[in-house]
PDB file of N, CA and C in Angstrom:
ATOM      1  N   UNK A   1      90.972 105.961  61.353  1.00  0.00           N
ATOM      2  CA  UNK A   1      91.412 106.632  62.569  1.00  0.00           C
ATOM      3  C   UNK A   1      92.877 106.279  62.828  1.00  0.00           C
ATOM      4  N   UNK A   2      93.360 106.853  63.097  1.00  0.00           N
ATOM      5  CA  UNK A   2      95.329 106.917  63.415  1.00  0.00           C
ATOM      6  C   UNK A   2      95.480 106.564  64.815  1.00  0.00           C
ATOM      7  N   UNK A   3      96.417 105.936  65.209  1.00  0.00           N
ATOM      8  CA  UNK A   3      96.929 105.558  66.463  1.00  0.00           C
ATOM      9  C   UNK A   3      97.846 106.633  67.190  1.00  0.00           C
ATOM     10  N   UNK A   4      97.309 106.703  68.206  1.00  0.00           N
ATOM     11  CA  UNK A   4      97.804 107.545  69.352  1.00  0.00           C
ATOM     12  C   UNK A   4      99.306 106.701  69.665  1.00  0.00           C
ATOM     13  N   UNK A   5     100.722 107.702  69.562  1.00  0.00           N
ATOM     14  CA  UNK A   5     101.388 107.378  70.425  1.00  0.00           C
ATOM     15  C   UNK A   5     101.394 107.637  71.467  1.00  0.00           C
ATOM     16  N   UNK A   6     101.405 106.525  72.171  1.00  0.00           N
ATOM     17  CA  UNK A   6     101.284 106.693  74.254  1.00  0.00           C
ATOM     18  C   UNK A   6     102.829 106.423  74.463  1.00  0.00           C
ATOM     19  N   UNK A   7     103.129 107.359  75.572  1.00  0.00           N
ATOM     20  CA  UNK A   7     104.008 107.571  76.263  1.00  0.00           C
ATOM     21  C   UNK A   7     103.974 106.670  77.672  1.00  0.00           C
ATOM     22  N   UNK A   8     104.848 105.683  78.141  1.00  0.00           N
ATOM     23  CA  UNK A   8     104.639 104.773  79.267  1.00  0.00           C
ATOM     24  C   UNK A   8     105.371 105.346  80.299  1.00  0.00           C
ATOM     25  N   UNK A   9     104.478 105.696  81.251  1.00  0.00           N
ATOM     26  CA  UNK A   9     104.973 106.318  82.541  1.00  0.00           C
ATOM     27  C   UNK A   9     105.380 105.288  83.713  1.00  0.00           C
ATOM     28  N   UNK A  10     106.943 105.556  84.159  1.00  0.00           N
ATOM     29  CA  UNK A  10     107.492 104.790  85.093  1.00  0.00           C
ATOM     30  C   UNK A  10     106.858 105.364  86.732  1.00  0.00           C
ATOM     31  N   UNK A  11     105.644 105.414  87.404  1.00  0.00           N
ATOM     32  CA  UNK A  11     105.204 105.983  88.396  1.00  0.00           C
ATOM     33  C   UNK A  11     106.204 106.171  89.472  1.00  0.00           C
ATOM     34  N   UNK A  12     107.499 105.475  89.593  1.00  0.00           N
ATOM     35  CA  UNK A  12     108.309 105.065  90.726  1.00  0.00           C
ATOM     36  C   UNK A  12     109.537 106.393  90.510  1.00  0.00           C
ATOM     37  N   UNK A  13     109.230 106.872  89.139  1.00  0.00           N
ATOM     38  CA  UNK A  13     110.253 107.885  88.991  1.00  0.00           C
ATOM     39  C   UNK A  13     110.144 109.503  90.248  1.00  0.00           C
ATOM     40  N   UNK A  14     110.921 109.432  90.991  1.00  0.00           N
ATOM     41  CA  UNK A  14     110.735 110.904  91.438  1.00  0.00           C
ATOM     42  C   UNK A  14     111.022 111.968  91.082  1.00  0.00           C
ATOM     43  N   UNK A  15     110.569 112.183  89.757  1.00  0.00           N
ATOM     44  CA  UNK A  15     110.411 113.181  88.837  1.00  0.00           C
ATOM     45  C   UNK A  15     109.137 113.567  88.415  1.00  0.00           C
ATOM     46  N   UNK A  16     108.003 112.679  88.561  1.00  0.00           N
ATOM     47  CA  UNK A  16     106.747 112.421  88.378  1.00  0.00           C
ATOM     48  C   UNK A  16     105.737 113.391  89.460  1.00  0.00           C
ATOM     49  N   UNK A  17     105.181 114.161  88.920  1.00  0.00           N
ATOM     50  CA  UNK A  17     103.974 114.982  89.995  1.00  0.00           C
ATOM     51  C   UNK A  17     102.758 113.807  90.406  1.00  0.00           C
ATOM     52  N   UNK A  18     102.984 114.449  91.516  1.00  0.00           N
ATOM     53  CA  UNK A  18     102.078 113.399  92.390  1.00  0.00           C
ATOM     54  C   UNK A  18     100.713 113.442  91.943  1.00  0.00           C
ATOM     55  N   UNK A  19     100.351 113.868  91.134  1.00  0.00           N
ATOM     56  CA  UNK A  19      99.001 113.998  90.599  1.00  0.00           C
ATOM     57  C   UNK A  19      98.991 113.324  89.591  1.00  0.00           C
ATOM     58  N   UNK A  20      99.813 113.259  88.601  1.00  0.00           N
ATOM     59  CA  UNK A  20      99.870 112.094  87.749  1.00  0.00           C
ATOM     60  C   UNK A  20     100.062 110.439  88.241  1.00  0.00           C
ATOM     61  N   UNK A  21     100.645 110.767  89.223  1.00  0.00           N
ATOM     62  CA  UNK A  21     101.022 109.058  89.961  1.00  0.00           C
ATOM     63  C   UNK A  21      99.513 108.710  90.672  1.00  0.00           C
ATOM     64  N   UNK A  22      98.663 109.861  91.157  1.00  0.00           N
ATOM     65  CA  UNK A  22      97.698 109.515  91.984  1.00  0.00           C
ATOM     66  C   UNK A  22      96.642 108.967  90.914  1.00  0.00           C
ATOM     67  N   UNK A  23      96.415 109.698  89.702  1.00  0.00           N
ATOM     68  CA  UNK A  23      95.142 109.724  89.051  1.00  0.00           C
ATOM     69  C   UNK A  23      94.994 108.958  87.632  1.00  0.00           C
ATOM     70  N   UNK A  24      96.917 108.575  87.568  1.00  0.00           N
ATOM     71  CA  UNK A  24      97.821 108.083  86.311  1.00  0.00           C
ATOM     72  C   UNK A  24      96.449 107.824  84.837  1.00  0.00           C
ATOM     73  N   UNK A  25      96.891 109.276  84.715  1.00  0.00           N
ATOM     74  CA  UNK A  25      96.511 109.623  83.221  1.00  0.00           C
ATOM     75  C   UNK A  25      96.794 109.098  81.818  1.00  0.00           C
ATOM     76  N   UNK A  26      96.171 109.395  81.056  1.00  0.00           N
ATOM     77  CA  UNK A  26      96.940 108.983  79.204  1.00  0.00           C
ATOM     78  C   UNK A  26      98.038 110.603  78.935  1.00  0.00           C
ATOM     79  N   UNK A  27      99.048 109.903  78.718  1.00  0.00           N
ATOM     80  CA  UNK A  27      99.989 110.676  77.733  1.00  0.00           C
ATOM     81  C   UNK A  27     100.245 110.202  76.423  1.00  0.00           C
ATOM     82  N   UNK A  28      99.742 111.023  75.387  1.00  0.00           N
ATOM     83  CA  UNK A  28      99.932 110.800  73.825  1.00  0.00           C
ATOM     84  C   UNK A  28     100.451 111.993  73.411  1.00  0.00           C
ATOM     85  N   UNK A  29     100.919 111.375  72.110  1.00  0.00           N
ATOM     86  CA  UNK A  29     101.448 112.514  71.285  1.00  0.00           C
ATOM     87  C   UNK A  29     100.319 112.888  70.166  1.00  0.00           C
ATOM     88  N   UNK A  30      99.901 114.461  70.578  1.00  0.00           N
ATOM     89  CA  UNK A  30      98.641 114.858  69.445  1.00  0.00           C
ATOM     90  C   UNK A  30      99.426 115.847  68.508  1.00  0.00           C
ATOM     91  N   UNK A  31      99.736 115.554  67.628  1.00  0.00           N
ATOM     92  CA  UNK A  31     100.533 116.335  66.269  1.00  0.00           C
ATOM     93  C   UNK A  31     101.623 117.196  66.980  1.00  0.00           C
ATOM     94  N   UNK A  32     101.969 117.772  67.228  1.00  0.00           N
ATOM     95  CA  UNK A  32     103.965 118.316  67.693  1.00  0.00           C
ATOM     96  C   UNK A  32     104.130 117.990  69.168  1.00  0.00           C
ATOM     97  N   UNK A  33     102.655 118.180  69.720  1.00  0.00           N
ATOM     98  CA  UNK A  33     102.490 118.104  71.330  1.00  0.00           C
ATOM     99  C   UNK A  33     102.472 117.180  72.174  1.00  0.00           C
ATOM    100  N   UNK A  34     102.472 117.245  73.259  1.00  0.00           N
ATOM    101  CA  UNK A  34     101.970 115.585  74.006  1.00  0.00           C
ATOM    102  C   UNK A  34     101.039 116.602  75.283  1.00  0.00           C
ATOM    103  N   UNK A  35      99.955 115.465  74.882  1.00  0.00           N
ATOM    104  CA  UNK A  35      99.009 115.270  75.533  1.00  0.00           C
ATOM    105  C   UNK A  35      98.747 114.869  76.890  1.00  0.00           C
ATOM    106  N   UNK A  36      98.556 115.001  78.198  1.00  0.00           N
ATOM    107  CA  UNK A  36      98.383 114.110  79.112  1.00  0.00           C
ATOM    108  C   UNK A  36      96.359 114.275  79.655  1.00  0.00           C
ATOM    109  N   UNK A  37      95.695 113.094  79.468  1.00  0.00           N
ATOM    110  CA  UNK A  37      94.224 113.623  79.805  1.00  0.00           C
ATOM    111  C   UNK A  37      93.649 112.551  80.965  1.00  0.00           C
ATOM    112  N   UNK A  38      93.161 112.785  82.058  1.00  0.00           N
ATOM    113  CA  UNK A  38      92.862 112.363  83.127  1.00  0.00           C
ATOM    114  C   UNK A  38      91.161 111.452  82.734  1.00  0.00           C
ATOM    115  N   UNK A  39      91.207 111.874  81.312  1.00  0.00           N
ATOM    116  CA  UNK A  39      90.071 110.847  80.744  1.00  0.00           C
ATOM    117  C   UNK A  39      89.752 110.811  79.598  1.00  0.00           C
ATOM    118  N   UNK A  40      89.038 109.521  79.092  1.00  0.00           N
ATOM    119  CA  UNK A  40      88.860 109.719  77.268  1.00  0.00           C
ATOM    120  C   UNK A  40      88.441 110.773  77.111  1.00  0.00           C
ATOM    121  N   UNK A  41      87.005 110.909  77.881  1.00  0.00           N
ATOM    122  CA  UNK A  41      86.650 112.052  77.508  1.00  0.00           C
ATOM    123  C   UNK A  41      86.880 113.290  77.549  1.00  0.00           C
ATOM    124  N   UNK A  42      87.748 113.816  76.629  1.00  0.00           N
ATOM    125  CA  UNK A  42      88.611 115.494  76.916  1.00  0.00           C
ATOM    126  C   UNK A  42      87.697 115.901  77.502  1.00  0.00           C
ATOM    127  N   UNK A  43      86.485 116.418  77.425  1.00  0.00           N
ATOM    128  CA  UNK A  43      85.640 117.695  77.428  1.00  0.00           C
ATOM    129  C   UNK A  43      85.620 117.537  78.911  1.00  0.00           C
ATOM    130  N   UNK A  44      85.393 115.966  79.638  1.00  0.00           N
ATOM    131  CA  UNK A  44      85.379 115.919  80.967  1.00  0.00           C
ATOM    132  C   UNK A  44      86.402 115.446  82.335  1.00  0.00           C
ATOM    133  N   UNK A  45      87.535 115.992  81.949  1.00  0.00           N
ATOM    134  CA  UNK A  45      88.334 115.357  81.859  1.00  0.00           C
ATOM    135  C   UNK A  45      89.838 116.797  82.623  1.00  0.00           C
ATOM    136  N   UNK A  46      90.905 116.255  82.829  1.00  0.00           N
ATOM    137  CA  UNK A  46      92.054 117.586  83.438  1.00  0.00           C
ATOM    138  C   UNK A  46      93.286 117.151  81.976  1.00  0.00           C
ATOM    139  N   UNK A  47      93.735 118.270  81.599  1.00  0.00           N
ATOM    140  CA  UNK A  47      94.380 118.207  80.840  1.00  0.00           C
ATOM    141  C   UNK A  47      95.619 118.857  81.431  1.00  0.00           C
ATOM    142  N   UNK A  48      96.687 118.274  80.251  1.00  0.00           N
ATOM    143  CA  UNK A  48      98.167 119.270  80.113  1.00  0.00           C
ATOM    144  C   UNK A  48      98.230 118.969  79.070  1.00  0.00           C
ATOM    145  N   UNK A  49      99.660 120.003  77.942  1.00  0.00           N
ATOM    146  CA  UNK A  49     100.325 119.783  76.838  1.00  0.00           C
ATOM    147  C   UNK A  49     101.265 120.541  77.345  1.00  0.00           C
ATOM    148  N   UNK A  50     101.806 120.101  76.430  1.00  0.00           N
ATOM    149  CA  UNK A  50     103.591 120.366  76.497  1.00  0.00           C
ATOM    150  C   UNK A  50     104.267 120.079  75.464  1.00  0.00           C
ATOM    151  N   UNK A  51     106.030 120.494  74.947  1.00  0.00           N
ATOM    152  CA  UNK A  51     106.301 119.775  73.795  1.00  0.00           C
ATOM    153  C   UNK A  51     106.925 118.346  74.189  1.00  0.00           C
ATOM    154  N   UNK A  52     107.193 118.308  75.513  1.00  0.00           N
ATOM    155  CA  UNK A  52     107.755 117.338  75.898  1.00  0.00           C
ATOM    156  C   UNK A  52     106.871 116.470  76.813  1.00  0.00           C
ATOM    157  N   UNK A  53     106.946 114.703  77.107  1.00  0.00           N
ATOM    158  CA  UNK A  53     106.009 114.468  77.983  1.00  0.00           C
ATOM    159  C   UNK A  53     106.118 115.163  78.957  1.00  0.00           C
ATOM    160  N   UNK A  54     107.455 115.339  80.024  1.00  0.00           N
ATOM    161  CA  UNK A  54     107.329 115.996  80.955  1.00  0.00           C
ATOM    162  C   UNK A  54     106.908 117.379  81.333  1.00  0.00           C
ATOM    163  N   UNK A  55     106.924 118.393  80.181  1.00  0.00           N
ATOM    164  CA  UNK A  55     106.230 119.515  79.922  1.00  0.00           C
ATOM    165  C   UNK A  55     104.636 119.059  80.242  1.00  0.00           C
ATOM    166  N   UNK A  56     104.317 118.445  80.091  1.00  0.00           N
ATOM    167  CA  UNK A  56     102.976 117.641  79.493  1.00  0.00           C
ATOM    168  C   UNK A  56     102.422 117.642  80.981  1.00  0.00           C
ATOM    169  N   UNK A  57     103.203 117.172  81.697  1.00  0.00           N
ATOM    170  CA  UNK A  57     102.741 116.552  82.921  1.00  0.00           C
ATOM    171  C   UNK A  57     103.134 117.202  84.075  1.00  0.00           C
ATOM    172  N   UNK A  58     103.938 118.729  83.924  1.00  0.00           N
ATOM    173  CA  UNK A  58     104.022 119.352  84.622  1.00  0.00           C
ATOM    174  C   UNK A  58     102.758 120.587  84.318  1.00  0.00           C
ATOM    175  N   UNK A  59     102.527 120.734  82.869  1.00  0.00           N
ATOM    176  CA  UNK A  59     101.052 121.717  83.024  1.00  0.00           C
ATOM    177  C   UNK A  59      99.703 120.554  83.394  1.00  0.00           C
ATOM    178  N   UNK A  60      99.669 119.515  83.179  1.00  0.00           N
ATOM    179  CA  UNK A  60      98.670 118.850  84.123  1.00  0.00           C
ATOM    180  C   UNK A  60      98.437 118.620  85.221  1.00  0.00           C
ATOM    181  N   UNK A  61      99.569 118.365  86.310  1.00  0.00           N
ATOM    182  CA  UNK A  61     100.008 119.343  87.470  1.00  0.00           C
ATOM    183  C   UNK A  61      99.259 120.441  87.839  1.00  0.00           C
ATOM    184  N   UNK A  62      99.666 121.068  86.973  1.00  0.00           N
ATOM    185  CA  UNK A  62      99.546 122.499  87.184  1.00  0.00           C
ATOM    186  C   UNK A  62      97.806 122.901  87.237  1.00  0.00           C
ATOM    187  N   UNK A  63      97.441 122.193  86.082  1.00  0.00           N
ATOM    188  CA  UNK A  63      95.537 122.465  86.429  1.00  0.00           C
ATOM    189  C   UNK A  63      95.087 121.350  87.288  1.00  0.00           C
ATOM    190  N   UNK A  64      95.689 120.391  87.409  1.00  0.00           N
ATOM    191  CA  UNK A  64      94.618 120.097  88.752  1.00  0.00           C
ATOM    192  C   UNK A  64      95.317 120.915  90.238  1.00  0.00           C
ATOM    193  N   UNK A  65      96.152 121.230  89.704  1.00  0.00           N
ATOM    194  CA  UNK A  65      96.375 122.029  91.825  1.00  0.00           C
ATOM    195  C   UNK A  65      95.411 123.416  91.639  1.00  0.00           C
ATOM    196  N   UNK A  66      95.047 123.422  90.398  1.00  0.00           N
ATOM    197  CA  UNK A  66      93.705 124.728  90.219  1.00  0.00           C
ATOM    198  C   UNK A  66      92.453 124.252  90.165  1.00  0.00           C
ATOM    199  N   UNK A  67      92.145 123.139  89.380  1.00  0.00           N
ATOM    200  CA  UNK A  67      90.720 122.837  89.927  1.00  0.00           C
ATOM    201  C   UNK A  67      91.004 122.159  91.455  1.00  0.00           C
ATOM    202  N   UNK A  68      91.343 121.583  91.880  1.00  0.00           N
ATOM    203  CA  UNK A  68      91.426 121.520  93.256  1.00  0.00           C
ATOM    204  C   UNK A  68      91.755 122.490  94.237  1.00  0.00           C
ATOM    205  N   UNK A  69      92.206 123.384  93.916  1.00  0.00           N
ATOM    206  CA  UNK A  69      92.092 124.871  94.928  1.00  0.00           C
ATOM    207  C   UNK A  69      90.787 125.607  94.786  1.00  0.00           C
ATOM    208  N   UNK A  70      89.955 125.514  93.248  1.00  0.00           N
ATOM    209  CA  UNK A  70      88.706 126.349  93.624  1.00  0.00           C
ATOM    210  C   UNK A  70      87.785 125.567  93.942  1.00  0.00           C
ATOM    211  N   UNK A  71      88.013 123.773  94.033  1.00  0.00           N
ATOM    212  CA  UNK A  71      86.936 122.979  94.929  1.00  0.00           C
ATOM    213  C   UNK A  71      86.640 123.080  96.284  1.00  0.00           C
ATOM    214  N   UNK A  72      87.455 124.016  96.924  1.00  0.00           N
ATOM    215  CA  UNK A  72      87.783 124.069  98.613  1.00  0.00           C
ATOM    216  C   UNK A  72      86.693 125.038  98.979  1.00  0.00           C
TER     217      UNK A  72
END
C-alpha cells in the first residue's frame, strides 16, 4: 500500500472555509488531484478535489453548504 501525501492545514489562515476549520478534514494527494475527505471512510464521508489543495477545499466547501442546505 503507498503513502498518502497529506497536506498540513494552518486553521488560523483566513483563507480557509469555515467548514474545513469546523470539521478539519484529511487533505491528500490521490494521483494529479488532492483530495480533502471529512472521513476515512469515503463512501461515508463529504468530499472535495481539486488540482490544488485549495481547489480541494473550496469544492468541499462547496458540498457541505449542499448537504447542509437539503438537511433543513
Amino acid at each position: 500500500m503507498s503513502q498518502k501525501e497529506e497536506y498540513k492545514i494552518d486553521y488560523n489562515s483566513p483563507n480557509i472555509p469555515a467548514s474545513v476549520k469546523e470539521l478539519k478534514p484529511t487533505i491528500y494527494k490521490e494521483g494529479i488531484n488532492w483530495c480533502v475527505s471529512s472521513d476515512e471512510d469515503i463512501a461515508g464521508g463529504i468530499l472535495g478535489y481539486g488540482v490544488t489543495p485549495e481547489q480541494a477545499m473550496q469544492d468541499f466547501d462547496a458540498n457541505y453548504a449542499k448537504i447542509k442546505e437539503n438537511s433543513v
